[in-house]
C-alpha atoms as a PDB file:
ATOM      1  CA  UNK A   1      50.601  71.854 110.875  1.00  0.00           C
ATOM      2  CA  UNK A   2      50.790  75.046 112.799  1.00  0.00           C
ATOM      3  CA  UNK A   3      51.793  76.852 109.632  1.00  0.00           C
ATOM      4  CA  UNK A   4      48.932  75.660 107.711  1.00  0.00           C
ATOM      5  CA  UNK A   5      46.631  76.985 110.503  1.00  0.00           C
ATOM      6  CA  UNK A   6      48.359  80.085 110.344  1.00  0.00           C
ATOM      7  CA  UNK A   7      47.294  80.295 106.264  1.00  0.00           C
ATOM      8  CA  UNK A   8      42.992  79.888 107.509  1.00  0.00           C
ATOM      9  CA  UNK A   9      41.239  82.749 108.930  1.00  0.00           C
ATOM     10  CA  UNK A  10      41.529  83.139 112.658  1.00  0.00           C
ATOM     11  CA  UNK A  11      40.130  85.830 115.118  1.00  0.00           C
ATOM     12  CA  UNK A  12      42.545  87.856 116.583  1.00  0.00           C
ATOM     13  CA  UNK A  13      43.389  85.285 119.685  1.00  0.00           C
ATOM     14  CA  UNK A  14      43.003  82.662 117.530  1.00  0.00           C
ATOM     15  CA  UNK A  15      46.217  84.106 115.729  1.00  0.00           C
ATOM     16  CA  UNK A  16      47.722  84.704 118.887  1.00  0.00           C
ATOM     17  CA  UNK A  17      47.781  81.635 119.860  1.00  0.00           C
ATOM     18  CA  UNK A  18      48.783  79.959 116.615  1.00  0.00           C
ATOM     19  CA  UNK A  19      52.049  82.076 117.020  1.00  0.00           C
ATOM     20  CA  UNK A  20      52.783  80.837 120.067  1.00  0.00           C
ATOM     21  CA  UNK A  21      52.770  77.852 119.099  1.00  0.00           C
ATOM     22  CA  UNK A  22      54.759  78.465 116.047  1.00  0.00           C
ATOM     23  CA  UNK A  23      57.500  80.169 118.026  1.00  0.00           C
ATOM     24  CA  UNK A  24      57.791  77.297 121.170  1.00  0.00           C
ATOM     25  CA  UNK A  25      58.028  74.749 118.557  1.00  0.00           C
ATOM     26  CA  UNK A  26      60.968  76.724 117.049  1.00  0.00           C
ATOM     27  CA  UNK A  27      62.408  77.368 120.214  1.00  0.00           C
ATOM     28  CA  UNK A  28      62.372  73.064 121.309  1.00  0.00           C
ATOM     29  CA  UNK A  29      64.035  72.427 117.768  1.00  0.00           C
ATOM     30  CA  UNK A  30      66.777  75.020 118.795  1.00  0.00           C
ATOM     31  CA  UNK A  31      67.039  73.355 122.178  1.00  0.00           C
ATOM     32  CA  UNK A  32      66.972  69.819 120.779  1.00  0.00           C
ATOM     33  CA  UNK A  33      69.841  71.045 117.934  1.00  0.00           C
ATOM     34  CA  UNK A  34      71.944  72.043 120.994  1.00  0.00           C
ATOM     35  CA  UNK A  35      71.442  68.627 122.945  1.00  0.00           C
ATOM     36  CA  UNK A  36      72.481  67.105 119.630  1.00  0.00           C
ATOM     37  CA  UNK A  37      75.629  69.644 119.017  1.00  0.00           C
ATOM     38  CA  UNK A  38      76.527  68.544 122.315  1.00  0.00           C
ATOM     39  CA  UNK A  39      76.114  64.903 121.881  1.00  0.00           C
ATOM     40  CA  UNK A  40      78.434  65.210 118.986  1.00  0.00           C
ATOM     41  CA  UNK A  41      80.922  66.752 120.880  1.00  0.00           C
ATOM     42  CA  UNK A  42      81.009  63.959 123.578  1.00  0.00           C
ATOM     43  CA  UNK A  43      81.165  61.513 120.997  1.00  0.00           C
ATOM     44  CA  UNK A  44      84.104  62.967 119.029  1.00  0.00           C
ATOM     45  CA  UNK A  45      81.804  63.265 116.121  1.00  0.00           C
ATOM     46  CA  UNK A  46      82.067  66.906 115.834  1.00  0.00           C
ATOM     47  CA  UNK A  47      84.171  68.862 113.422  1.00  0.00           C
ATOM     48  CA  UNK A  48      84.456  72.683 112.107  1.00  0.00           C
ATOM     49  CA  UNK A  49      84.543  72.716 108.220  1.00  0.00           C
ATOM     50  CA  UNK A  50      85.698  76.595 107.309  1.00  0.00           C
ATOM     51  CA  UNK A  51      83.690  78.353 104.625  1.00  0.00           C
ATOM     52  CA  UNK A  52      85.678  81.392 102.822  1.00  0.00           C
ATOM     53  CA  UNK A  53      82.812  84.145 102.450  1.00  0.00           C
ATOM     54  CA  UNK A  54      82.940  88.112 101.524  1.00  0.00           C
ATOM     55  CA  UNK A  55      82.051  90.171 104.613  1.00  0.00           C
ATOM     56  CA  UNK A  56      81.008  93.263 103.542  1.00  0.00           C
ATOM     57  CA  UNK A  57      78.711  91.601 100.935  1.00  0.00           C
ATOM     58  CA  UNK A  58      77.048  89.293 104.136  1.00  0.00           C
ATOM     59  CA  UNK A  59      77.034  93.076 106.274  1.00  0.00           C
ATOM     60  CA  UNK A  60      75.446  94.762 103.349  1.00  0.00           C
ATOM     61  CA  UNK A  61      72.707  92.142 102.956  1.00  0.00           C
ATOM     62  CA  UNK A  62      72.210  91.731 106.584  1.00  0.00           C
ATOM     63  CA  UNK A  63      71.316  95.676 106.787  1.00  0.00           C
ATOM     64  CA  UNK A  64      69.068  95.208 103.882  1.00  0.00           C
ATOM     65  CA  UNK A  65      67.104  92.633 106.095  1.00  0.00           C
ATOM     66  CA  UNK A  66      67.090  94.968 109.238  1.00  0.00           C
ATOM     67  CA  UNK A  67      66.228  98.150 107.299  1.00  0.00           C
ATOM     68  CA  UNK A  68      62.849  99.296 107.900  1.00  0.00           C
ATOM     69  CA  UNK A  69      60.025  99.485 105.077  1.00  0.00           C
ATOM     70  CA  UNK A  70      59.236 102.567 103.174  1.00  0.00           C
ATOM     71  CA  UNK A  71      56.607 103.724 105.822  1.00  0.00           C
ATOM     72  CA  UNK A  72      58.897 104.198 108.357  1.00  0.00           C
ATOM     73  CA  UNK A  73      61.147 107.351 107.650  1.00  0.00           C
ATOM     74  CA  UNK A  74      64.546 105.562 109.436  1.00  0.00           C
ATOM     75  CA  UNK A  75      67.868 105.424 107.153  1.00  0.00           C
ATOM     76  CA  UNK A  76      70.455 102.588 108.042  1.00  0.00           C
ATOM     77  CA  UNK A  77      74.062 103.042 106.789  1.00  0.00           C
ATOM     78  CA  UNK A  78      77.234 101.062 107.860  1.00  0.00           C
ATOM     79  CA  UNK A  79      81.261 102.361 107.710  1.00  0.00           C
ATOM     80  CA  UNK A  80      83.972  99.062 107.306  1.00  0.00           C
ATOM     81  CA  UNK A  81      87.151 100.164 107.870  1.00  0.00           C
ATOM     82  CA  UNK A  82      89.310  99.450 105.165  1.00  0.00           C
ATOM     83  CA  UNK A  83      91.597  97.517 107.381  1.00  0.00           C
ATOM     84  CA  UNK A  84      89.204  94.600 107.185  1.00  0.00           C
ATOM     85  CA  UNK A  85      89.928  92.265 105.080  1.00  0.00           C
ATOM     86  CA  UNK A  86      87.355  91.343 101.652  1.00  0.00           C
ATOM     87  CA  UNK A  87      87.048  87.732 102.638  1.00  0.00           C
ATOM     88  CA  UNK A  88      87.161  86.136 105.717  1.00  0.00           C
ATOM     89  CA  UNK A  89      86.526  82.248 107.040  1.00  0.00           C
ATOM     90  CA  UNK A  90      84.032  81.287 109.178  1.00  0.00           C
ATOM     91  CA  UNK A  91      83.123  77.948 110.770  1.00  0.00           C
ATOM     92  CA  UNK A  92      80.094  75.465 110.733  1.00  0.00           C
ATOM     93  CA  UNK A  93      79.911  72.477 112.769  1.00  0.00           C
ATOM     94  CA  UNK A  94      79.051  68.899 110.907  1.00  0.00           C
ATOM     95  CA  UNK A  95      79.262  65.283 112.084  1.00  0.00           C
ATOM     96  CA  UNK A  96      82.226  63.780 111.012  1.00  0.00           C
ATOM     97  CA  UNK A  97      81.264  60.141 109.203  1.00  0.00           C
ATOM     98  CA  UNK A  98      83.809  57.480 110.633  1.00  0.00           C
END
Protein backbone atom coordinates (compact mmCIF):
# COMPACT_ATOMS: atom_id res chain seq x y z
CA UNK A 1 0.00 0.00 0.00
CA UNK A 2 2.88 2.22 0.82
CA UNK A 3 4.11 1.88 -2.74
CA UNK A 4 0.95 2.92 -4.23
CA UNK A 5 1.06 6.08 -2.03
CA UNK A 6 4.39 6.63 -3.13
CA UNK A 7 2.91 6.69 -7.09
CA UNK A 8 0.12 9.98 -5.84
CA UNK A 9 1.38 13.37 -5.42
CA UNK A 10 2.71 14.19 -2.01
CA UNK A 11 4.32 17.43 -0.54
CA UNK A 12 7.70 17.15 0.25
CA UNK A 13 7.10 15.61 4.01
CA UNK A 14 4.45 13.83 2.79
CA UNK A 15 7.16 11.88 0.67
CA UNK A 16 9.30 11.78 3.51
CA UNK A 17 7.34 10.07 5.40
CA UNK A 18 6.02 7.58 2.86
CA UNK A 19 9.77 6.48 2.63
CA UNK A 20 10.05 5.82 5.92
CA UNK A 21 7.65 3.79 5.95
CA UNK A 22 8.69 2.00 2.89
CA UNK A 23 12.16 1.38 4.27
CA UNK A 24 10.99 0.08 8.16
CA UNK A 25 8.69 -2.22 6.49
CA UNK A 26 11.68 -3.58 4.48
CA UNK A 27 13.81 -3.60 7.30
CA UNK A 28 10.92 -5.97 9.70
CA UNK A 29 10.72 -8.39 6.57
CA UNK A 30 14.61 -8.66 6.76
CA UNK A 31 14.36 -9.15 10.50
CA UNK A 32 11.43 -11.57 10.29
CA UNK A 33 13.52 -13.61 7.25
CA UNK A 34 16.31 -13.94 9.87
CA UNK A 35 13.96 -15.23 12.79
CA UNK A 36 12.77 -17.67 10.14
CA UNK A 37 16.51 -18.64 8.81
CA UNK A 38 17.05 -19.29 12.30
CA UNK A 39 14.04 -21.29 13.03
CA UNK A 40 15.10 -23.50 10.22
CA UNK A 41 18.27 -24.04 11.57
CA UNK A 42 16.93 -25.23 15.01
CA UNK A 43 14.66 -27.40 13.33
CA UNK A 44 17.16 -29.17 11.05
CA UNK A 45 15.22 -27.87 8.17
CA UNK A 46 17.96 -25.90 6.75
CA UNK A 47 20.19 -26.83 3.88
CA UNK A 48 22.85 -24.99 1.43
CA UNK A 49 22.03 -25.87 -2.27
CA UNK A 50 25.38 -24.58 -4.34
CA UNK A 51 24.74 -22.55 -7.47
CA UNK A 52 27.81 -22.59 -10.11
CA UNK A 53 27.87 -18.81 -11.38
CA UNK A 54 30.61 -16.68 -13.50
CA UNK A 55 32.24 -14.07 -11.23
CA UNK A 56 33.56 -11.62 -13.24
CA UNK A 57 30.26 -11.45 -15.23
CA UNK A 58 28.25 -10.91 -11.49
CA UNK A 59 31.48 -8.12 -10.65
CA UNK A 60 31.00 -6.51 -13.98
CA UNK A 61 27.23 -6.12 -13.57
CA UNK A 62 27.44 -5.21 -10.01
CA UNK A 63 29.77 -2.07 -11.07
CA UNK A 64 27.31 -1.27 -13.72
CA UNK A 65 24.67 -0.87 -10.83
CA UNK A 66 27.08 1.24 -8.59
CA UNK A 67 28.39 3.43 -11.45
CA UNK A 68 27.16 6.83 -11.29
CA UNK A 69 24.82 8.49 -14.07
CA UNK A 70 26.10 10.56 -16.86
CA UNK A 71 25.85 13.84 -14.75
CA UNK A 72 28.26 12.94 -12.46
CA UNK A 73 31.85 13.00 -14.09
CA UNK A 74 33.16 9.70 -11.78
CA UNK A 75 34.69 6.60 -13.85
CA UNK A 76 34.52 3.09 -12.07
CA UNK A 77 36.90 0.35 -13.35
CA UNK A 78 37.77 -3.05 -11.66
CA UNK A 79 41.29 -5.35 -12.15
CA UNK A 80 40.56 -9.52 -11.45
CA UNK A 81 43.55 -11.14 -11.22
CA UNK A 82 43.81 -13.80 -13.53
CA UNK A 83 44.40 -16.25 -10.78
CA UNK A 84 40.69 -16.25 -10.08
CA UNK A 85 38.98 -18.69 -11.33
CA UNK A 86 35.85 -18.03 -14.33
CA UNK A 87 33.26 -19.80 -12.26
CA UNK A 88 32.88 -20.19 -8.84
CA UNK A 89 29.96 -21.81 -6.36
CA UNK A 90 28.14 -20.03 -4.07
CA UNK A 91 25.49 -21.04 -1.52
CA UNK A 92 21.72 -20.26 -0.82
CA UNK A 93 19.90 -21.51 2.05
CA UNK A 94 16.32 -23.45 1.40
CA UNK A 95 14.10 -25.57 3.66
CA UNK A 96 14.69 -28.98 3.16
CA UNK A 97 11.01 -30.86 2.58
CA UNK A 98 11.06 -34.12 4.81
Amino acid sequence: MADLLKTTELTKEQSEFVITICESGESLLVINNDILVFSKIESGLFSLNPHPFVLRDCINEAVVLCSPGTSKPVSMSVIIDPAVPEWITCTSASPTIS
